[in-house]
N, C-alpha and C. Protein backbone atom coordinates (compact mmCIF):
# COMPACT_ATOMS: atom_id res chain seq x y z
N UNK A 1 96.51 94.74 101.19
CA UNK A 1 97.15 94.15 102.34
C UNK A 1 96.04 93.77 103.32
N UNK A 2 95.94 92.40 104.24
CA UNK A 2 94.87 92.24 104.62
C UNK A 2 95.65 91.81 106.29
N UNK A 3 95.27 92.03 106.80
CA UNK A 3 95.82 92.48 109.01
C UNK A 3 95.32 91.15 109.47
N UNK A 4 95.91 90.69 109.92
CA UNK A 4 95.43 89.44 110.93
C UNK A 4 95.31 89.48 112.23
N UNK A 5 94.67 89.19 112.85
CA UNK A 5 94.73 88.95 114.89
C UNK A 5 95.09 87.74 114.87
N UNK A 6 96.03 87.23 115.70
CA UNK A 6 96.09 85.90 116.33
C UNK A 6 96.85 85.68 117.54
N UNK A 7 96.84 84.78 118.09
CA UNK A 7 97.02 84.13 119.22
C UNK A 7 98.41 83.21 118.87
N UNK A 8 99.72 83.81 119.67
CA UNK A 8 100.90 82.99 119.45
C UNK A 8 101.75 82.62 120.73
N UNK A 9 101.84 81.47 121.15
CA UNK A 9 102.83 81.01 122.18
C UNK A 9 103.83 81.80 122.35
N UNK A 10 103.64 82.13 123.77
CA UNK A 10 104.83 83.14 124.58
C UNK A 10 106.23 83.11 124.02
N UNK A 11 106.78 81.69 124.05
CA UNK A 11 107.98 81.59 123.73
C UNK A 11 108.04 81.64 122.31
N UNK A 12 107.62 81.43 120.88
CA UNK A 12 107.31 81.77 119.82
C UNK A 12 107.57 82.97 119.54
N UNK A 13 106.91 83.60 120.14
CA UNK A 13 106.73 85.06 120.02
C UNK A 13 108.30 85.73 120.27
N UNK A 14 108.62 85.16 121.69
CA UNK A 14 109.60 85.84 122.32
C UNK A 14 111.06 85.67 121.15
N UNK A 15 111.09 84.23 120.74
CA UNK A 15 111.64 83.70 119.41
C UNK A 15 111.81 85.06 118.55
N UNK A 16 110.63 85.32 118.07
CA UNK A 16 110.51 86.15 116.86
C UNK A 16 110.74 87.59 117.18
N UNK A 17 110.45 88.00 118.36
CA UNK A 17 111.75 89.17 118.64
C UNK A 17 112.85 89.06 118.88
N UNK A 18 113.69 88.19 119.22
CA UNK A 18 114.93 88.33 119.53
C UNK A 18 115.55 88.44 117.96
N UNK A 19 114.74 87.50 116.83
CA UNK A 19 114.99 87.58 115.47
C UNK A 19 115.11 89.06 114.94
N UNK A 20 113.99 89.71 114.91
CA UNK A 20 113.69 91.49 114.77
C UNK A 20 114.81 92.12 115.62
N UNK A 21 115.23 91.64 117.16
CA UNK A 21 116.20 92.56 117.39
C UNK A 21 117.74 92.30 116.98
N UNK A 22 117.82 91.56 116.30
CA UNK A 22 118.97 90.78 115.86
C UNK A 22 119.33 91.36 114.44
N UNK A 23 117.95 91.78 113.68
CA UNK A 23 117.98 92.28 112.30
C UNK A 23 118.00 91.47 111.41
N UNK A 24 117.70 90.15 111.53
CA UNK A 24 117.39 89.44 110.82
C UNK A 24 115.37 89.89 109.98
N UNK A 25 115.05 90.35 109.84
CA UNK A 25 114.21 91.06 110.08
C UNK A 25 113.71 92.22 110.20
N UNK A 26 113.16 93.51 109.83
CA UNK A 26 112.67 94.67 110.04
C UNK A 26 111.78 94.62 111.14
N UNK A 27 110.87 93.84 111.15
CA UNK A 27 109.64 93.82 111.99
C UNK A 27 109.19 92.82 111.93
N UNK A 28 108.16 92.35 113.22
CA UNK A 28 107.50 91.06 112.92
C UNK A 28 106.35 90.96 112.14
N UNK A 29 105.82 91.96 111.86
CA UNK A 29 105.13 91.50 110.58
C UNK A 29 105.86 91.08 108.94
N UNK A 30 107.15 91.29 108.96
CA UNK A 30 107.70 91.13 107.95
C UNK A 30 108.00 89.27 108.01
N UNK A 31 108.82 89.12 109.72
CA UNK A 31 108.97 87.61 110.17
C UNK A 31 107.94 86.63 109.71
N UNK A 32 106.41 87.43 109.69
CA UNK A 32 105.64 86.32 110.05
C UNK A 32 105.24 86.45 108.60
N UNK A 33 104.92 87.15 107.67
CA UNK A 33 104.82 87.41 106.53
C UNK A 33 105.67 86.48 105.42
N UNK A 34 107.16 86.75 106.03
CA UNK A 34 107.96 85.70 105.18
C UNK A 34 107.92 83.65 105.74
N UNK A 35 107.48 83.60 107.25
CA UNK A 35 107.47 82.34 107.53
C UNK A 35 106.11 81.56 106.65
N UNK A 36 104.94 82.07 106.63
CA UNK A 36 103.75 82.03 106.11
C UNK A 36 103.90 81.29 104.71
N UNK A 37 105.04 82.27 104.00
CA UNK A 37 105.33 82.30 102.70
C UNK A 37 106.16 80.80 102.42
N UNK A 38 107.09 80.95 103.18
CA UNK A 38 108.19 79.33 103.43
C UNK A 38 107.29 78.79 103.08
N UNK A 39 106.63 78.61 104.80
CA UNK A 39 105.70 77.09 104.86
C UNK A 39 104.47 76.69 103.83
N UNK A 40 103.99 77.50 102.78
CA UNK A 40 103.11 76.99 102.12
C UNK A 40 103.92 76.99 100.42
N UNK A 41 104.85 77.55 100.39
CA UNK A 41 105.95 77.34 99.31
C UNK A 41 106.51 75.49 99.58
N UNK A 42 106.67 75.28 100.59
CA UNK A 42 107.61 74.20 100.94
C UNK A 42 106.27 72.85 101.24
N UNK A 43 105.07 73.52 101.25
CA UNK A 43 103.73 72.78 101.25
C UNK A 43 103.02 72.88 99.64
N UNK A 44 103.71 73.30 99.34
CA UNK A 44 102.00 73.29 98.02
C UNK A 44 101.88 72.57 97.19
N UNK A 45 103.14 71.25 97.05
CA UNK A 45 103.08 70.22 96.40
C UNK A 45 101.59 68.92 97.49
N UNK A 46 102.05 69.01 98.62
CA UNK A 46 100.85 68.09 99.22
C UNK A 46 99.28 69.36 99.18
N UNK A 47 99.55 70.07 99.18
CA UNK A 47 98.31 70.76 99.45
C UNK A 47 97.42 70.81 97.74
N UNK A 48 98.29 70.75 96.72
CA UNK A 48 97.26 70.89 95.48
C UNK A 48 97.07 69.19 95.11
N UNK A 49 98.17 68.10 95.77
CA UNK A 49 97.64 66.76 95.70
C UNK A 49 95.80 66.83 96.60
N UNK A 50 96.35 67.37 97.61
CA UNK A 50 95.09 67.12 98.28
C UNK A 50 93.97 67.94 97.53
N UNK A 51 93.65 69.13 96.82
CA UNK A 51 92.72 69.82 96.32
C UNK A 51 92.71 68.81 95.05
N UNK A 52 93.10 68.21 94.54
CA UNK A 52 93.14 67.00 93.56
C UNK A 52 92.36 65.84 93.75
N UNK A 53 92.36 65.10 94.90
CA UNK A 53 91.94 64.31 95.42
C UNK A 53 90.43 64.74 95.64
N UNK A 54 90.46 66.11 96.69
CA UNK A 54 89.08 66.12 96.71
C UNK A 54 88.28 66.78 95.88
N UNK A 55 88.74 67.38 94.01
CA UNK A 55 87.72 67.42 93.40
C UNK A 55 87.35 66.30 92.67
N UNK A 56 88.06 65.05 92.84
CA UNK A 56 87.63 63.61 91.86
C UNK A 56 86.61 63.63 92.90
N UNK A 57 86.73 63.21 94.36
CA UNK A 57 86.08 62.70 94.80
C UNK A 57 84.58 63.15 94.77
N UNK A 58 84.54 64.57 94.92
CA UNK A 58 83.71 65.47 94.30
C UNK A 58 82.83 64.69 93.20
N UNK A 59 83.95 65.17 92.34
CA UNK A 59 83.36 64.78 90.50
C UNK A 59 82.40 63.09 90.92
N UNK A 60 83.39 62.12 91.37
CA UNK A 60 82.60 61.09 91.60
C UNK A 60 81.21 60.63 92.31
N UNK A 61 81.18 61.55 93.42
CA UNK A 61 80.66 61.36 94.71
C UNK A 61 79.50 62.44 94.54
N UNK A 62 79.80 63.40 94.36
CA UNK A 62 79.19 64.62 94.38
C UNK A 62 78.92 64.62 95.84
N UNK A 63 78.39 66.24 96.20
CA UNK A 63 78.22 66.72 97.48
C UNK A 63 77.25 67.69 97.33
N UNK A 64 76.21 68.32 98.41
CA UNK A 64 75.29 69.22 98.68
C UNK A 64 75.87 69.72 99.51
């Protein structure tokens, strides 16, 4: 398991407790754990196009 620090907009935040006190949720590390998860589930079709793109360009181009 690896701990993060970050920096989150007041109202965001305030968002994501009312979620936890609602029980939608155990805790906000669980909230932010499962949003994390969404957004790169619901991303990873553009995100492995893009790691696609930039190893041709790579392969073609090469880089130092």
């Amino acid at each position: 398991m690896t701990t993060l620090q970050t920096q989150l907009p007041d109202q965001l935040f305030q968002q994501a407790q009312y979620l936890v006190q609602q029980g939608w949720m155990a805790n906000i590390d669980e909230l932010i754990a499962e949003a994390m998860r969404r957004y790169l589930e619901s991303h990873r079709e553009a995100m492995t196009e893009q790691f696609i793109k930039e190893d041709v360009d790579w392969g073609l181009h090469g880089q130092d």
